[in-house]
Protein backbone atom coordinates (compact mmCIF):
# COMPACT_ATOMS: atom_id res chain seq x y z
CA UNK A 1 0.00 0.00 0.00
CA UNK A 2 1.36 3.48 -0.95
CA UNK A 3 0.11 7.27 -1.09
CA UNK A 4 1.09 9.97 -2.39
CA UNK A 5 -0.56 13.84 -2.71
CA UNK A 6 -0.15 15.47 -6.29
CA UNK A 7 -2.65 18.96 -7.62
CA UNK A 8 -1.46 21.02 -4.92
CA UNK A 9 -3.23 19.20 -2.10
CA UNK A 10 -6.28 18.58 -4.19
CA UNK A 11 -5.86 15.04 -4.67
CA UNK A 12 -4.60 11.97 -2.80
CA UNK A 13 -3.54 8.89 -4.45
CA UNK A 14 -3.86 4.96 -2.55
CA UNK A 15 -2.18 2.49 -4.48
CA UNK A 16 -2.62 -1.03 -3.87
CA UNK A 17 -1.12 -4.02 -5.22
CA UNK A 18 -3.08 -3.88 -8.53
CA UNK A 19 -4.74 -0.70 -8.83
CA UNK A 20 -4.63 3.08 -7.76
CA UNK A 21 -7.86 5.13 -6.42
CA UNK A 22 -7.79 9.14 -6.51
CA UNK A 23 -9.88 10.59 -3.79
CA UNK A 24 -10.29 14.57 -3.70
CA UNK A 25 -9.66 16.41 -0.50
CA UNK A 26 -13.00 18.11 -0.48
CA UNK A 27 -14.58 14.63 -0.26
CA UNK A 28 -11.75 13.18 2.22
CA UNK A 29 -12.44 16.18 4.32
CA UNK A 30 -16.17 16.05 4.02
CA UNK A 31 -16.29 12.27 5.14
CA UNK A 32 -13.83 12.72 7.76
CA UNK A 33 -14.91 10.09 10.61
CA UNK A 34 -13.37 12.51 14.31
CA UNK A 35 -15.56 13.37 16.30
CA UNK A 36 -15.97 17.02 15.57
CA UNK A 37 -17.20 15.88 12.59
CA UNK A 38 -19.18 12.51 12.89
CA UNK A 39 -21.53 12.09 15.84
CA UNK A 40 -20.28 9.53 18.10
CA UNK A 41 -23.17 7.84 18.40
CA UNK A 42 -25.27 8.08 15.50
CA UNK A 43 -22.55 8.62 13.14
CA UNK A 44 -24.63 11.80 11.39
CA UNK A 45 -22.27 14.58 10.00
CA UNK A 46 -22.04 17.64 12.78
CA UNK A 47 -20.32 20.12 9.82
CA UNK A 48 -22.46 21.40 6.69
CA UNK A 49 -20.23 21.89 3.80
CA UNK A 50 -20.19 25.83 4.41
CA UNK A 51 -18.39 24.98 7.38
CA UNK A 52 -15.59 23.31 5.29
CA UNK A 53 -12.86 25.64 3.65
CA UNK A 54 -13.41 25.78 -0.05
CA UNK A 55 -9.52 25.73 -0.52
CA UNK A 56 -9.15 22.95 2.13
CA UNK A 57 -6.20 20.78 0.96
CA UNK A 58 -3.94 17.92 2.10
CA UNK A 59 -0.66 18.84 2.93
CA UNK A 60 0.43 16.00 4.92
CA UNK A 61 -0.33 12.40 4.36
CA UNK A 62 1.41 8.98 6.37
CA UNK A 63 0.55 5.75 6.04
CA UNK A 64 0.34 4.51 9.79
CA UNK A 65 -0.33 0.79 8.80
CA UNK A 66 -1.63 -1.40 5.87
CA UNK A 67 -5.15 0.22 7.45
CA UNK A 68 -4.67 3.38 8.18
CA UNK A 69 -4.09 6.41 6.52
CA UNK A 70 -3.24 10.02 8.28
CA UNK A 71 -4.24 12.99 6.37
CA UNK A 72 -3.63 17.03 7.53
CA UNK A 73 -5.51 19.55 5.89
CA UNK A 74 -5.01 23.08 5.70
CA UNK A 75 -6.43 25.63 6.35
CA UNK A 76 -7.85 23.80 9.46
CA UNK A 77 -4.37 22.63 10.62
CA UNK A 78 -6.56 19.38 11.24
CA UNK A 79 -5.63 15.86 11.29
CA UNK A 80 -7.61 13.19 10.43
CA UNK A 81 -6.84 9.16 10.43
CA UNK A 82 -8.81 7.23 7.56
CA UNK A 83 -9.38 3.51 6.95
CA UNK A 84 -7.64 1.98 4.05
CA UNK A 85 -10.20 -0.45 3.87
CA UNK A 86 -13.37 2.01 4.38
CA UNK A 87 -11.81 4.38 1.31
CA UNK A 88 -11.35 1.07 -1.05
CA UNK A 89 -14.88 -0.21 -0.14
CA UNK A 90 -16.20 3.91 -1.28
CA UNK A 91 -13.58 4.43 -4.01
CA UNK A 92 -15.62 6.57 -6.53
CA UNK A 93 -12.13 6.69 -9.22
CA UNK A 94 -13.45 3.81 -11.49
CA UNK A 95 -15.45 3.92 -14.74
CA UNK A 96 -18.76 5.42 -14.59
CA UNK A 97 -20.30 4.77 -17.73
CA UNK A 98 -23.25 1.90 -17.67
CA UNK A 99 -25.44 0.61 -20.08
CA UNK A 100 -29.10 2.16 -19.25
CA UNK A 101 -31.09 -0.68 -17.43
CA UNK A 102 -28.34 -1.77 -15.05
CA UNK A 103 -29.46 -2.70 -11.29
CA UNK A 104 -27.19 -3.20 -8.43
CA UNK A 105 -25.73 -6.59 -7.50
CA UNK A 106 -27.92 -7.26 -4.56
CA UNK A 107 -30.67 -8.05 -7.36
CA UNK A 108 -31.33 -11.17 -9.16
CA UNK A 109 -33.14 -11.62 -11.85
CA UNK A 110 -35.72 -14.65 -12.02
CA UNK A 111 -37.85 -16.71 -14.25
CA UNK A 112 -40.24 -19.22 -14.49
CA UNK A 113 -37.46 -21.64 -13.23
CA UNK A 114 -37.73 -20.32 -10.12
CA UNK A 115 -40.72 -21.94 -8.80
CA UNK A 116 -38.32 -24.89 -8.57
CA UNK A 117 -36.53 -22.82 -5.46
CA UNK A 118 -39.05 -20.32 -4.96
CA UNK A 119 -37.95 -17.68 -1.53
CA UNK A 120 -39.75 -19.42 1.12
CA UNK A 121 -39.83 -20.18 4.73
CA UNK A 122 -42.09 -21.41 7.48
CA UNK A 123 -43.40 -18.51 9.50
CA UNK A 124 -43.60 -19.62 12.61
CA UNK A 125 -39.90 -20.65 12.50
CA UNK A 126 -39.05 -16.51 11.70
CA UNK A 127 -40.76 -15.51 14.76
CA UNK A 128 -38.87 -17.30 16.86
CA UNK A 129 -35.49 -17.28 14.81
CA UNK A 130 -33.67 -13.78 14.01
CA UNK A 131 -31.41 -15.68 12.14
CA UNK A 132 -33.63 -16.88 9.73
CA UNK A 133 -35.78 -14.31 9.46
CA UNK A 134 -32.85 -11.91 8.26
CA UNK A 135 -32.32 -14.55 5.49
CA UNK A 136 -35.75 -14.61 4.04
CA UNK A 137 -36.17 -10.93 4.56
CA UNK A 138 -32.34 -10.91 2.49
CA UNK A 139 -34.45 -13.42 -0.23
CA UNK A 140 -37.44 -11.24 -0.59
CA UNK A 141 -34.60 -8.41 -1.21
CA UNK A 142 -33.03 -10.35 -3.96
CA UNK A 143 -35.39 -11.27 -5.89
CA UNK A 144 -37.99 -8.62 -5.10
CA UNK A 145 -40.54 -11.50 -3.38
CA UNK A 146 -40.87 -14.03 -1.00
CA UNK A 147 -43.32 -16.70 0.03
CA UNK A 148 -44.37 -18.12 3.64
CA UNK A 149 -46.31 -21.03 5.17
CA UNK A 150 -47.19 -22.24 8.25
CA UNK A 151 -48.94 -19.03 9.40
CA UNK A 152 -52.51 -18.29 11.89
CA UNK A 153 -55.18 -18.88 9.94
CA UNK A 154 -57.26 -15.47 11.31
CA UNK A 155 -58.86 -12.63 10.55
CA UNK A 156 -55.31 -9.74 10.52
CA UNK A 157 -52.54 -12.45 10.54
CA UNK A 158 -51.11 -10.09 7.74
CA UNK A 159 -50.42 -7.48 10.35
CA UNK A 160 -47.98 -10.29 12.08
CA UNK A 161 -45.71 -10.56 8.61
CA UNK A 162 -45.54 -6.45 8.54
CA UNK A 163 -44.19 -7.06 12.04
CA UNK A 164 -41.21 -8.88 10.92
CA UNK A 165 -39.55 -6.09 9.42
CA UNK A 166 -42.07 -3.17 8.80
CA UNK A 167 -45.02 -1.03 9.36
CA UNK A 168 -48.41 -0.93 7.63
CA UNK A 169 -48.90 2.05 4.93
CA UNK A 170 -52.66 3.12 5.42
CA UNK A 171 -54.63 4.24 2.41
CA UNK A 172 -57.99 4.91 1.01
CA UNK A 173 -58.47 1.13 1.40
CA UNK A 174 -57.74 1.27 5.16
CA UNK A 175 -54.88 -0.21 6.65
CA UNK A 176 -55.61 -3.50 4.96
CA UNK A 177 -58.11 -4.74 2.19
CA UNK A 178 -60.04 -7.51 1.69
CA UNK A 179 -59.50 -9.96 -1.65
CA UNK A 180 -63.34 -11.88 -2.58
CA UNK A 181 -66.40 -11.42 -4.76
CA UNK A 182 -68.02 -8.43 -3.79
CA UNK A 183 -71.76 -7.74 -5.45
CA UNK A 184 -70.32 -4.06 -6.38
CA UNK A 185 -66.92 -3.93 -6.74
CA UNK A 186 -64.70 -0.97 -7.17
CA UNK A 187 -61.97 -3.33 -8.64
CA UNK A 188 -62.01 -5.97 -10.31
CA UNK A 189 -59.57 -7.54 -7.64
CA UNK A 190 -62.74 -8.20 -5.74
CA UNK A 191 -64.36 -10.27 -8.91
CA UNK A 192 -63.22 -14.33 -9.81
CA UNK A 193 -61.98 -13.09 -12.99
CA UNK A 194 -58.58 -13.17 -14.17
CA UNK A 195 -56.21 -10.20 -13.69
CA UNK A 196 -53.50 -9.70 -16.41
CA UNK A 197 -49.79 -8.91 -14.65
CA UNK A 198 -49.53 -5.76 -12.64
CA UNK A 199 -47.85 -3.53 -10.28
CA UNK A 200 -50.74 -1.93 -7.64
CA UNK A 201 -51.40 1.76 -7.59
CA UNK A 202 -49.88 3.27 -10.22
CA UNK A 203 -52.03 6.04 -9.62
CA UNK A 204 -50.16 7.09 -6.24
CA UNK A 205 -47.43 9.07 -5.82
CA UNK A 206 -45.26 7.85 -3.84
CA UNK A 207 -46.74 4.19 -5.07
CA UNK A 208 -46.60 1.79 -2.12
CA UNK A 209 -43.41 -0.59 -2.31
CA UNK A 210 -44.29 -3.52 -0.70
CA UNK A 211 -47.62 -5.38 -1.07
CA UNK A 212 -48.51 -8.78 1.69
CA UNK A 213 -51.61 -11.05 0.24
CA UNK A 214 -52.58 -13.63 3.33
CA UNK A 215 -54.95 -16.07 2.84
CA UNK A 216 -58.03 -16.98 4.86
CA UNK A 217 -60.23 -19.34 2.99
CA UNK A 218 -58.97 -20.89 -0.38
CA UNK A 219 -61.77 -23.72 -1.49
CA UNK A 220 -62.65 -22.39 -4.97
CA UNK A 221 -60.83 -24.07 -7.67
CA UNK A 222 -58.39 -22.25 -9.55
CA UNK A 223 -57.26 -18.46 -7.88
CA UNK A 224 -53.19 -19.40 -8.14
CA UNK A 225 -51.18 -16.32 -7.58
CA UNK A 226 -48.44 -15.42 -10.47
CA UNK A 227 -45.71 -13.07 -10.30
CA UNK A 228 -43.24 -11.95 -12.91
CA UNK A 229 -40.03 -9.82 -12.63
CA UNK A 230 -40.46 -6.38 -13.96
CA UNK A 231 -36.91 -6.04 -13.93
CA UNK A 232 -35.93 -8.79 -15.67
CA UNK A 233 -38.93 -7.75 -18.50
CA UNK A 234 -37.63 -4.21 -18.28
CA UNK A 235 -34.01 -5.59 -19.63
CA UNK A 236 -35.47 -8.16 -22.00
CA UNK A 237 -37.29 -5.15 -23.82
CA UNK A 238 -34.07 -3.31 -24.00
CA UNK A 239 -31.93 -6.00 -25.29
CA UNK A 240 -34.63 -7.33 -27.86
CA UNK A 241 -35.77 -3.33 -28.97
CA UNK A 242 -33.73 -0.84 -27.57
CA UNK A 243 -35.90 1.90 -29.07
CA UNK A 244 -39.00 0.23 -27.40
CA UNK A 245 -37.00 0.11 -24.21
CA UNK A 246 -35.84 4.15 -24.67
CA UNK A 247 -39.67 4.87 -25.16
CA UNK A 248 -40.83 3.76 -22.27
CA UNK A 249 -38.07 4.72 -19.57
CA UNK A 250 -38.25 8.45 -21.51
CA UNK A 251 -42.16 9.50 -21.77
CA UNK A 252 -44.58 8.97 -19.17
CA UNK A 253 -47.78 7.42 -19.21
CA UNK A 254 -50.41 8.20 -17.06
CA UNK A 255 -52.85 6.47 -14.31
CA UNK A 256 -55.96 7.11 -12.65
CA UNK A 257 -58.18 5.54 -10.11
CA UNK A 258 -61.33 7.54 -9.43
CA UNK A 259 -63.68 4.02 -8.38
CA UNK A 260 -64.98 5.77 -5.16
CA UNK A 261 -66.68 8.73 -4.23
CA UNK A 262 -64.34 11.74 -2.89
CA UNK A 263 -60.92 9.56 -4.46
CA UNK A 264 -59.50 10.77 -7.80
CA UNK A 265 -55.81 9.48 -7.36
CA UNK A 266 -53.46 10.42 -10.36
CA UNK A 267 -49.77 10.07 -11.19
CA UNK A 268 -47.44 10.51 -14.47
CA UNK A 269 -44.62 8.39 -14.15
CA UNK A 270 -42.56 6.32 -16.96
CA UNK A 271 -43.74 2.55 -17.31
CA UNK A 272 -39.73 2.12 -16.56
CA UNK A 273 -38.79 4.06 -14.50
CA UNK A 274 -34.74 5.12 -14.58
CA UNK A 275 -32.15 6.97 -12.07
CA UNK A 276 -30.51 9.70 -14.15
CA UNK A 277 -27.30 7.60 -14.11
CA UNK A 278 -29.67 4.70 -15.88
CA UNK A 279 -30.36 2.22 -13.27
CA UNK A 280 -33.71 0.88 -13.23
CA UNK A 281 -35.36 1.70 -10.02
CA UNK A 282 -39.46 0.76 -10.72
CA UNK A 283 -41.80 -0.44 -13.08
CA UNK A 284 -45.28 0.90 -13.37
CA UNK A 285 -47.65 -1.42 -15.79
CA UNK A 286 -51.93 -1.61 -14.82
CA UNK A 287 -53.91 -1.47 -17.89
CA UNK A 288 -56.67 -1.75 -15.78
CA UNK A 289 -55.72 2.02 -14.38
CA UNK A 290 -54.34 3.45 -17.45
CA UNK A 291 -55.48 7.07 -17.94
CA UNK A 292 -54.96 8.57 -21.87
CA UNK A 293 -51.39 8.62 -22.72
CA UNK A 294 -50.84 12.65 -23.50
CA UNK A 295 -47.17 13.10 -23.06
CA UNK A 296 -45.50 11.68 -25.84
CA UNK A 297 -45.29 13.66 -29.10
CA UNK A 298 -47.44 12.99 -32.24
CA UNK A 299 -44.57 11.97 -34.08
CA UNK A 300 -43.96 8.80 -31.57
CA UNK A 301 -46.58 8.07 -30.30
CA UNK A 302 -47.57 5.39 -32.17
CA UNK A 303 -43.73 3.61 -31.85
CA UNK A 304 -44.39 4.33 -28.56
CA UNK A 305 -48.00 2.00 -28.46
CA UNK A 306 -45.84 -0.85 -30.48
CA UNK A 307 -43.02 -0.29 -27.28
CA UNK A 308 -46.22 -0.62 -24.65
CA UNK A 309 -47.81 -3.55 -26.74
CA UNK A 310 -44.31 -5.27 -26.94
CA UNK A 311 -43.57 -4.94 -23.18
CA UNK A 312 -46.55 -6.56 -22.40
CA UNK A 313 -45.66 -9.40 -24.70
CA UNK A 314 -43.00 -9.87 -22.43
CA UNK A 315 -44.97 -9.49 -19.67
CA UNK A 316 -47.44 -12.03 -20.67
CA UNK A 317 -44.46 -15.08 -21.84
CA UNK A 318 -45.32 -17.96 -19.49
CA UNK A 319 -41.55 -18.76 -19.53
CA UNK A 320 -41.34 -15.18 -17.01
CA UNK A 321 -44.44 -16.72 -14.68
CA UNK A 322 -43.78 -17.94 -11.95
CA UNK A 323 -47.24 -19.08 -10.16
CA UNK A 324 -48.55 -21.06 -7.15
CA UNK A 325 -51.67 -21.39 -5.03
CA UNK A 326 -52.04 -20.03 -1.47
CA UNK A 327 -53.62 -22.19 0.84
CA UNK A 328 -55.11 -21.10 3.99
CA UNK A 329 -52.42 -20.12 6.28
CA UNK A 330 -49.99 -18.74 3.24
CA UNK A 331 -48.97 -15.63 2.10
CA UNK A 332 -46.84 -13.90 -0.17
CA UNK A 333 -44.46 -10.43 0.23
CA UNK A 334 -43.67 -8.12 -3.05
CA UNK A 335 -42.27 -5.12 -4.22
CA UNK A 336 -44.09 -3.46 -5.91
CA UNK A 337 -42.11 -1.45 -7.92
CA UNK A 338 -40.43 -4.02 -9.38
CA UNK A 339 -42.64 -7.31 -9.22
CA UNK A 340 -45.90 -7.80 -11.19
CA UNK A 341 -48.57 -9.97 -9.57
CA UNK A 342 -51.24 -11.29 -11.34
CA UNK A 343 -54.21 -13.62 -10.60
CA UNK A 344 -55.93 -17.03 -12.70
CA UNK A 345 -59.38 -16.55 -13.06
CA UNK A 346 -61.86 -19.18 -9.89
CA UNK A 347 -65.11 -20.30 -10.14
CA UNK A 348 -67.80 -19.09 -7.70
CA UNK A 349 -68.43 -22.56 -6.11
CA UNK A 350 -66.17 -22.88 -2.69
CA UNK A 351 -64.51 -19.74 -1.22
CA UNK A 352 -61.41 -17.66 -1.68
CA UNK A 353 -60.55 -14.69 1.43
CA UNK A 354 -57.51 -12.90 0.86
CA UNK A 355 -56.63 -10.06 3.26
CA UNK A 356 -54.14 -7.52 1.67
CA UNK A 357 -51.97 -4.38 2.79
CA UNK A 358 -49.17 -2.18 2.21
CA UNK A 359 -45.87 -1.26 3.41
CA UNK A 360 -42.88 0.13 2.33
CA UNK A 361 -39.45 -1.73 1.06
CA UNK A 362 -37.34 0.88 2.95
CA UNK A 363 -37.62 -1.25 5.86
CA UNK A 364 -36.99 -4.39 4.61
CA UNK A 365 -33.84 -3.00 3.25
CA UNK A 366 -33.04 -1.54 5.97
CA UNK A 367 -33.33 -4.91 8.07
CA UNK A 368 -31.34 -6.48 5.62
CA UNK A 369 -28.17 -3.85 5.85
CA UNK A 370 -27.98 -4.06 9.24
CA UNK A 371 -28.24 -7.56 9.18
CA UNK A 372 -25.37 -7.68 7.16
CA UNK A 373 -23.57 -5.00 9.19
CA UNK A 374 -23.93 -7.09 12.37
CA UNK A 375 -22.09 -10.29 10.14
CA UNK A 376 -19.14 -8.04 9.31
C-alpha cells in the first residue's frame, strides 16, 4: 500500500497491489470520521459543507499501517486518520459509464425456473429465529418477493408478517383490504376473474413498495397467484428493442383511479422508471388504471404504443411466470415497484378470502443492511 498527494493538495492517491484510487480532499475532508465531525453515536455529520474551507487541501499524508491512513488539511491545521479499507470499499475513481437498465448486485433476476426454489420459509420458525428471518427478509430483497407457510389462519394475521420487518402504509383502502367477490366492486380484484400482470397503484405518488396477500379461505378451484419480474422484462425489452425500451423509460404514461366517491388518485410516471445515471429503479404497468397517454409527441406516439404492446408481450411469456396457489395459512411479500402480480381466473363454487396491505421496502432493506452490518 502506498500514497502519495499530487494537484497542490487537491488530490490523494492509494495504491494497492493492482490498482490506484484518486480521492479529492474536499470529499476526504467532508467524510472525515473525528468526532468534531461525525456524531459519536449516531454517526450523522455535525459540519455542513459551508463549514468546510473551499480551498481545504492535504498537505500531509502517512501511512500509519496497511489500514490506516493520516491525512492534515489546511487551512484547518486538522488531522484526520482514515481507513484503508473504508476508502477502497467507497472508491468513486473507477469507470462510470453503464449501459441504461443496469441494477445493483444485490438483485437477481428470475424466471419461471424459479418456482423450482421459490424464496420461502415457514413462519412460525421466523418468529422465533432472528437468524432466519434476516435470510428470508435478504431473499425477498433479492429477488424482489418471497413466500411463507405455516402461518394463523385469522382474521389480521397479515399485520404479524408487517411485524417482521415493517409497518403498515394506510390508504384509502384502510390499513388493509379484503380480496373476494363483492356484489359491487370498485376493482375488479374483488371479482373471480382473471387479472393480467400488474404492479398496484400506479395512480399514487409515492406508489406503495411492498404489497402482503394472506390467505383466509382458499376452497374455490383455480385463484393461483403469479408473479413476474419487472426487472428482468424491463431488460429483455431493451436487449430485444432498444428503441421500445428508450420509449418507455423516456415518456410517461399516465394512471388514474377515481372508483370511489371523494378519491381521484393520479400520477405521471414512466412505465420504466430510470435513475438519471440509468439504473432501473421501478416499473409501473396496470392497464386496468391506465389514464390517456398525453405526453409523448405525435410523431412517436404510435412507436411508442408498439413499445407498450411489446412490453406486455413480455410481460405475458409464461416462460417469465412464476405461479402457485395459497392455501389457507400462506402468504406472499412483493415489491411493488419491481414485481408484477397477477391472478388465474376461480369459479364461484367454494370460497377464496384474501386479506391484503401495504408497506414500504425501505424497511426491509433496511433490516437487511444491518443484518449484514452485524455479520461483518
Amino acid at each position: 500500500m502506498q500514497i502519495r498527494i499530487t494537484d497542490q493538495g487537491q488530490v490523494m492517491h492509494l495504491q494497492t497491489a493492482t490498482q490506484i484510487h484518486r480521492f479529492h480532499a474536499i470529499w476526504l475532508r467532508d467524510n472525515a470520521w473525528d468526532r468534531a465531525t461525525r456524531d459519536a453515536d449516531n454517526g450523522q455529520r455535525l459540519l455542513a459543507l459551508r463549514d468546510i474551507p473551499r480551498d481545504t487541501h492535504v498537505v500531509a499524508a502517512k501511512l500509519l499501517s496497511e489500514d490506516l491512513v493520516q491525512l492534515h488539511f489546511m487551512p484547518e491545521d486538522k488531522s484526520v486518520n482514515y481507513l484503508t479499507s473504508w476508502l477502497l470499499d467507497h472508491a468513486y475513481d473507477q469507470p462510470q459509464e453503464r449501459q441504461p437498465g443496469w441494477l445493483r448486485e444485490q438483485i437477481t433476476l428470475w424466471d419461471s425456473q424459479l418456482m423450482t426454489d421459490l424464496p420461502e420459509a415457514d413462519f412460525s420458525r421466523l418468529q422465533g429465529d432472528n437468524k432466519a428471518r434476516d435470510a428470508w427478509l435478504r431473499k425477498v430483497a433479492e429477488f424482489g418477493f418471497g413466500k411463507l407457510t405455516n402461518g394463523p389462519i385469522r382474521d389480521g394475521a397479515l399485520y404479524d408478517v408487517v411485524d417482521l420487518f415493517g409497518y403498515v402504509r394506510e390508504t384509502n383502502y384502510g390499513t388493509h383490504f379484503e380480496v373476494r367477490v363483492e356484489d359491487n366492486p370498485v376493482n375488479l380484484a374483488y371479482t373471480g376473474a382473471a387479472i393480467q400482470a400488474h404492479t398496484d397503484n400506479p395512480y399514487r405518488d409515492p406508489v406503495p413498495t411492498m404489497q402482503l396477500l394472506y390467505c383466509l379461505q382458499s376452497s374455490a378451484p383455480g385463484g393461483e397467484n403469479m408473479v413476474v419480474d419487472g426487472y428482468y422484462a424491463a431488460q429483455r425489452l431493451r436487449d430485444e428493442s432498444p428503441a421500445a425500451f428508450n420509449l418507455l423509460s423516456r415518456y410517461c404514461a399516465r394512471f388514474e383511479f377515481a372508483g370511489e366517491k371523494g378519491v381521484c388518485l393520479q400520477s405521471r410516471r414512466p412505465m420504466i422508471e430510470l435513475a438519471p445515471d440509468g439504473e432501473i429503479i421501478g416499473v409501473r404497468f396496470n392497464n386496468r388504471s391506465a389514464a390517456a397517454i398525453t405526453d409523448v409527441p405525435f410523431e412517436h406516439m404510435a412507436d411508442y404504443y408498439e413499445a407498450y404492446r411489446h412490453f406486455g408481450e413480455i410481460l405475458d411469456d409464461s416462460a417469465m411466470e412464476v405461479f402457485f396457489r395459497l392455501e389457507p395459512g400462506e402468504c406472499f411479500l412483493f415489491d411493488n415497484t419491481r414485481v408484477l402480480h397477477a391472478r388465474k381466473a376461480f369459479s364461484g363454487s367454494g370460497s377464496r378470502w384474501l386479506q391484503g396491505c401495504y408497506t414500504d421496502k425501505d424497511a426491509l432493506w433496511s433490516k437487511v443492511n444491518a443484518a449484514q452490518r452485524e455479520e461483518g
